[in-house]
Structures are given as C-alpha cells and as structure tokens.
Protein backbone atom coordinates (compact mmCIF):
# COMPACT_ATOMS: atom_id res chain seq x y z
CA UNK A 1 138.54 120.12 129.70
CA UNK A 2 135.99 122.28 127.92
CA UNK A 3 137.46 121.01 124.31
CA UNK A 4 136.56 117.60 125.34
CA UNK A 5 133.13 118.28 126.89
CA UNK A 6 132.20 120.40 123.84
CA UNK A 7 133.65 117.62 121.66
CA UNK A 8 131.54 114.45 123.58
CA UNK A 9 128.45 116.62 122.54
CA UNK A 10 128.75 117.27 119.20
CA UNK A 11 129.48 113.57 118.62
CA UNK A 12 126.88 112.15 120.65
CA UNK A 13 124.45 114.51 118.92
CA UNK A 14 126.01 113.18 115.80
CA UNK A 15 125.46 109.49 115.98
CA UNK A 16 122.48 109.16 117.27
CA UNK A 17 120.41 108.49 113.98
CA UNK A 18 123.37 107.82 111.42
CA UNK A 19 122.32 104.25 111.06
CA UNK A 20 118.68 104.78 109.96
CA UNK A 21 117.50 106.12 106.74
CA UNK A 22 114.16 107.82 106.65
CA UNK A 23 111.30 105.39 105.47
CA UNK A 24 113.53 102.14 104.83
CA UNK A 25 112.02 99.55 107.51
CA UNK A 26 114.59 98.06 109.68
CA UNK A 27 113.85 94.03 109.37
CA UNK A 28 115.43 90.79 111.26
CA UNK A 29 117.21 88.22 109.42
CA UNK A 30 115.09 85.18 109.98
CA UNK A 31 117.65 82.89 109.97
CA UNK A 32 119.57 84.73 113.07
CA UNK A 33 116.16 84.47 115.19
CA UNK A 34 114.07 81.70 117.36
CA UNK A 35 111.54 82.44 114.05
CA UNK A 36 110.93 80.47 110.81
CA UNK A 37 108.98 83.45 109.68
CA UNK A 38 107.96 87.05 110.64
CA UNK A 39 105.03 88.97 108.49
CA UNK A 40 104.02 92.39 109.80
CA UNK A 41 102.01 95.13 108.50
CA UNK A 42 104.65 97.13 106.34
CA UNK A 43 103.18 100.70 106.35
CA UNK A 44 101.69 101.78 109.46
CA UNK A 45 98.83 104.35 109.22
CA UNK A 46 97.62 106.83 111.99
CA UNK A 47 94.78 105.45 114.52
CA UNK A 48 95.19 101.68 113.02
CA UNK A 49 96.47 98.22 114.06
CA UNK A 50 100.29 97.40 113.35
CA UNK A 51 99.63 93.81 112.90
CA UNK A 52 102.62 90.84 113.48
CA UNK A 53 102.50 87.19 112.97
CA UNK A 54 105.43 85.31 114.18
CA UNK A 55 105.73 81.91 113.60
CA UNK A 56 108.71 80.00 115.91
CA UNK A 57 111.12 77.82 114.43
CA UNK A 58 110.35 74.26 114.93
CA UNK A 59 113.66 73.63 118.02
CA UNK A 60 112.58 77.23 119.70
CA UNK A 61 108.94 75.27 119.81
CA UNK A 62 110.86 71.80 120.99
CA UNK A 63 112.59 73.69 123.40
CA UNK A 64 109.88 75.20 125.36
CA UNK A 65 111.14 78.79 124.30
CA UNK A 66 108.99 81.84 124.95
CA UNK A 67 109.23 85.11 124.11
CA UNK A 68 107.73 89.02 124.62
CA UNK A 69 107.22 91.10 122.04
CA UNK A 70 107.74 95.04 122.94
CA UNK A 71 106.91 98.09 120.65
CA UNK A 72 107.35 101.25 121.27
CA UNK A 73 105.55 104.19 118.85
CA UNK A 74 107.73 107.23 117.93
CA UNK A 75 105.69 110.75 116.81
CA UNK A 76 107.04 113.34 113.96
CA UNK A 77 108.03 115.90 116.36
CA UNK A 78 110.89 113.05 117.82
CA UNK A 79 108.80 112.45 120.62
CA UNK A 80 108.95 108.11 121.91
CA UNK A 81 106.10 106.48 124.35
CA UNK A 82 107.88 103.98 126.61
CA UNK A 83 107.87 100.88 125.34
CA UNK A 84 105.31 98.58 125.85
CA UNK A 85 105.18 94.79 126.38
CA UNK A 86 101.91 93.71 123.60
CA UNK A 87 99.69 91.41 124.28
CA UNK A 88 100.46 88.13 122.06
CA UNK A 89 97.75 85.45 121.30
CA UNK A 90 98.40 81.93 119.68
CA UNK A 91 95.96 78.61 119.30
CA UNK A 92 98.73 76.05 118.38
CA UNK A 93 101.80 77.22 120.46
CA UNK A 94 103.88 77.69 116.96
CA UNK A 95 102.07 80.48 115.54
CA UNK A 96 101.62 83.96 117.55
CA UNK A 97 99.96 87.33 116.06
CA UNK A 98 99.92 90.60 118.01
CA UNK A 99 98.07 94.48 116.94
CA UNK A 100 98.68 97.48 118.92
CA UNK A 101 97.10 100.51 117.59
CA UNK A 102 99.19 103.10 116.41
CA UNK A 103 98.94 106.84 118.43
CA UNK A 104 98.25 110.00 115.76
CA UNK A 105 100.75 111.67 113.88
CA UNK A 106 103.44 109.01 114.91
CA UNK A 107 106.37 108.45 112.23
CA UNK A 108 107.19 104.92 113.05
CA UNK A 109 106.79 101.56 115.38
CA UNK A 110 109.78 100.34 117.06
CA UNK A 111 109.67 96.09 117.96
CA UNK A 112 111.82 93.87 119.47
CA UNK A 113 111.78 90.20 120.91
CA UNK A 114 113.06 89.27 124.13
CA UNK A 115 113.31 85.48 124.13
CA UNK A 116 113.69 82.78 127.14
CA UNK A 117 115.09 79.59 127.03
CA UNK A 118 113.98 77.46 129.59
CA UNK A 119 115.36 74.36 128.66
CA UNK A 120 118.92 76.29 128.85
CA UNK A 121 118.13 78.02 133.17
CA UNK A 122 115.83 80.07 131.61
CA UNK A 123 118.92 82.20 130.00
CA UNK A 124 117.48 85.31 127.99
CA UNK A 125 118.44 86.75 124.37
CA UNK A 126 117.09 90.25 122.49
CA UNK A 127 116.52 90.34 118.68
CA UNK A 128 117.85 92.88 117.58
CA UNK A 129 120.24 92.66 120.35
CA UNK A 130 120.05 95.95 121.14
CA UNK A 131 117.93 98.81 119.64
CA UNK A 132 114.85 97.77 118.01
CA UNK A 133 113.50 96.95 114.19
CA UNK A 134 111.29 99.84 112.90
CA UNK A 135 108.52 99.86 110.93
CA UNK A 136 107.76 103.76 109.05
CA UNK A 137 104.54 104.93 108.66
CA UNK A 138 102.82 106.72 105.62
CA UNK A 139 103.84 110.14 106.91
CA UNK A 140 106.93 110.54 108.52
CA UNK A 141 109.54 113.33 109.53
CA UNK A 142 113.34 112.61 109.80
CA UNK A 143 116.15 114.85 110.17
CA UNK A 144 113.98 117.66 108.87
CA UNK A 145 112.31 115.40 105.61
CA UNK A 146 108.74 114.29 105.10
CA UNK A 147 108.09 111.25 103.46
CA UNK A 148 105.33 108.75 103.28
CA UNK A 149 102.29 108.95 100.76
CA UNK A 150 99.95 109.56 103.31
CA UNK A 151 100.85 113.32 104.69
CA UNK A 152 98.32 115.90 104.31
CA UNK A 153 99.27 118.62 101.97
CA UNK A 154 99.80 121.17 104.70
CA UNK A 155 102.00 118.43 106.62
CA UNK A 156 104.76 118.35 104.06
CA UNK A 157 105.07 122.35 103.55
CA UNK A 158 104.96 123.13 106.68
CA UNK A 159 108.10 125.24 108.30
CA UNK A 160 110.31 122.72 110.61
CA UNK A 161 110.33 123.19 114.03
CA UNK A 162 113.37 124.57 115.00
CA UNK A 163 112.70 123.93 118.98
CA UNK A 164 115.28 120.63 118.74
CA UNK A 165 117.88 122.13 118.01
CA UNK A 166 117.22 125.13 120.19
CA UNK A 167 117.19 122.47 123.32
CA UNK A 168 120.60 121.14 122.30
CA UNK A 169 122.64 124.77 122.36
CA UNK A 170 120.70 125.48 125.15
CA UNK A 171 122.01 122.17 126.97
CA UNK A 172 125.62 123.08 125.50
CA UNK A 173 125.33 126.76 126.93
CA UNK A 174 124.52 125.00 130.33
CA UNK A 175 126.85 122.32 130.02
CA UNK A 176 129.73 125.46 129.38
CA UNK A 177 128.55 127.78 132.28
CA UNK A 178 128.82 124.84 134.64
CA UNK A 179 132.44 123.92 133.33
CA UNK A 180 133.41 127.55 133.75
CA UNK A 181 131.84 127.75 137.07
CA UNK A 182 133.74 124.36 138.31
CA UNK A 183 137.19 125.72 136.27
CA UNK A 184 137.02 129.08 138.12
CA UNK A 185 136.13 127.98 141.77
CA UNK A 186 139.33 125.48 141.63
C-alpha cells in the first residue's frame, strides 16, 4: 500500500507541467473555435494591459452564440490568482476586445472561452476544452529557468528557491507517517 501511495506522488508531481515548454505561447486553432480570428498581445509585460480581440465566426454570430472570456495570471514563484471572468466590450456584436492588467512579477496569462449556444438549449462548450491557452511574459521562471528579455539582471542570477520542493517531501513525509499510522493500528 505504501509502494503505491509513494508511486501516485511521484507521478502526479511528474506530469503536471510536461506539456508546456517555458516561453512557447499555447494558441487555439481557429478553425476548431466559434472564432474567425483571435489577435492578442503576444508578450505580456509587468503592470500592463494583456489586450484580446476576438472576432466570431459568421454562424456563431447567426446563431446567437455568446461567450466569457476567463484569465487567470500565474507569478514566477508558481503562485496562480483564481481565475477571473474579464470584462468584454463590442460595438457590432461580431467583434469583441478585452485588457486586464497584468499583476507584478507574474510569468504568464492563462485564457480560455466558455461558449453558449442558445439556439442549441443553451448547451455550453470550453476552448481549450480543458486547461487554458497561455500567453508568457518577458520574464518568466519555469522548472527552475529564466527566460524572457525583460528580467532584471539580478532576476536571472538569482539562487532558486528551493521552498517547492521542500513542500512536496514534506507532504510525502506526511502522506508516509499517516500510512504507517493507519498500517499499524489495523
């Protein structure tokens, strides 16, 4: 039983971030969304607007289709803000831009769509549909690399915090004393 506990750890330790590569934005394919086309700003920078302009396809506009837009803002020491539902403003119906201002020191902006169909008893669908995109901003930390053009010197050389991985032994340690306290009271 303790093999197998131990064993669920390490691998969900393991895959939580093996998908996503440091600094490479994670982007929708157009042609799988309610969208004709999605610009957004492409490098976010501390303290400024992470600007999106979505423009919905011309049957997602026939059909009455709406949609949220949610972001969520990630910080270099691995630290997410709940996501947020932004604000969205449009003049024609067909063409929608958002900003939400980005918090210091963050390493990315998660996004995703949650759209409605009305037209079909208001059924629901997520893009991506699950997770989010992610858009990297000019200084970033992942798995214990800095990257971006925009660190300060001092950012980049400074020694990584080992805290993380000091929480995860620590939750193992626990996670082993409770096991042998359940295995030896049977």
């Amino acid at each position: 039983m303790l093999v197998s506990i131990l064993l669920s750890i390490a691998l969900l330790n393991t895959s939580a971030a093996a998908d996503v590569e440091g600094g490479v934005n994670v982007e929708p394919v157009i042609e799988d969304t309610i969208f004709d086309e999605i610009t957004h700003t492409e490098t976010t920078t501390d303290l400024e607007d992470w600007e999106i302009t979505l423009t919905l396809s011309d049957e997602a506009y026939n059909n009455n289709t709406t949609f949220e837009l949610t972001t969520q803002m990630c910080n270099n020491d691995g630290v997410c803000l709940a996501p947020t539902v932004a604000d969205i403003f449009t003049d024609d119906g067909t063409i929608f831009t958002s900003a939400v201002t980005t918090i210091e020191d963050h390493s990315y902006v998660n996004w995703r769509v949650k759209a409605t169909y009305p037209d079909d008893d208001n059924s629901t669908e997520k893009f991506p549909e699950s997770g989010f995109y992610k858009t990297w901003s000019d200084c970033w930390l992942h798995d214990g690399e800095w990257g971006g053009n925009g660190c300060p010197e001092d950012a980049k050389s400074d020694e990584e915090d080992d805290s993380l991985p000091a929480l995860g032994f620590a939750i193992t340690a626990g996670v082993v004393l409770i096991a042998a306290a359940v295995t030896r009271f049977e």
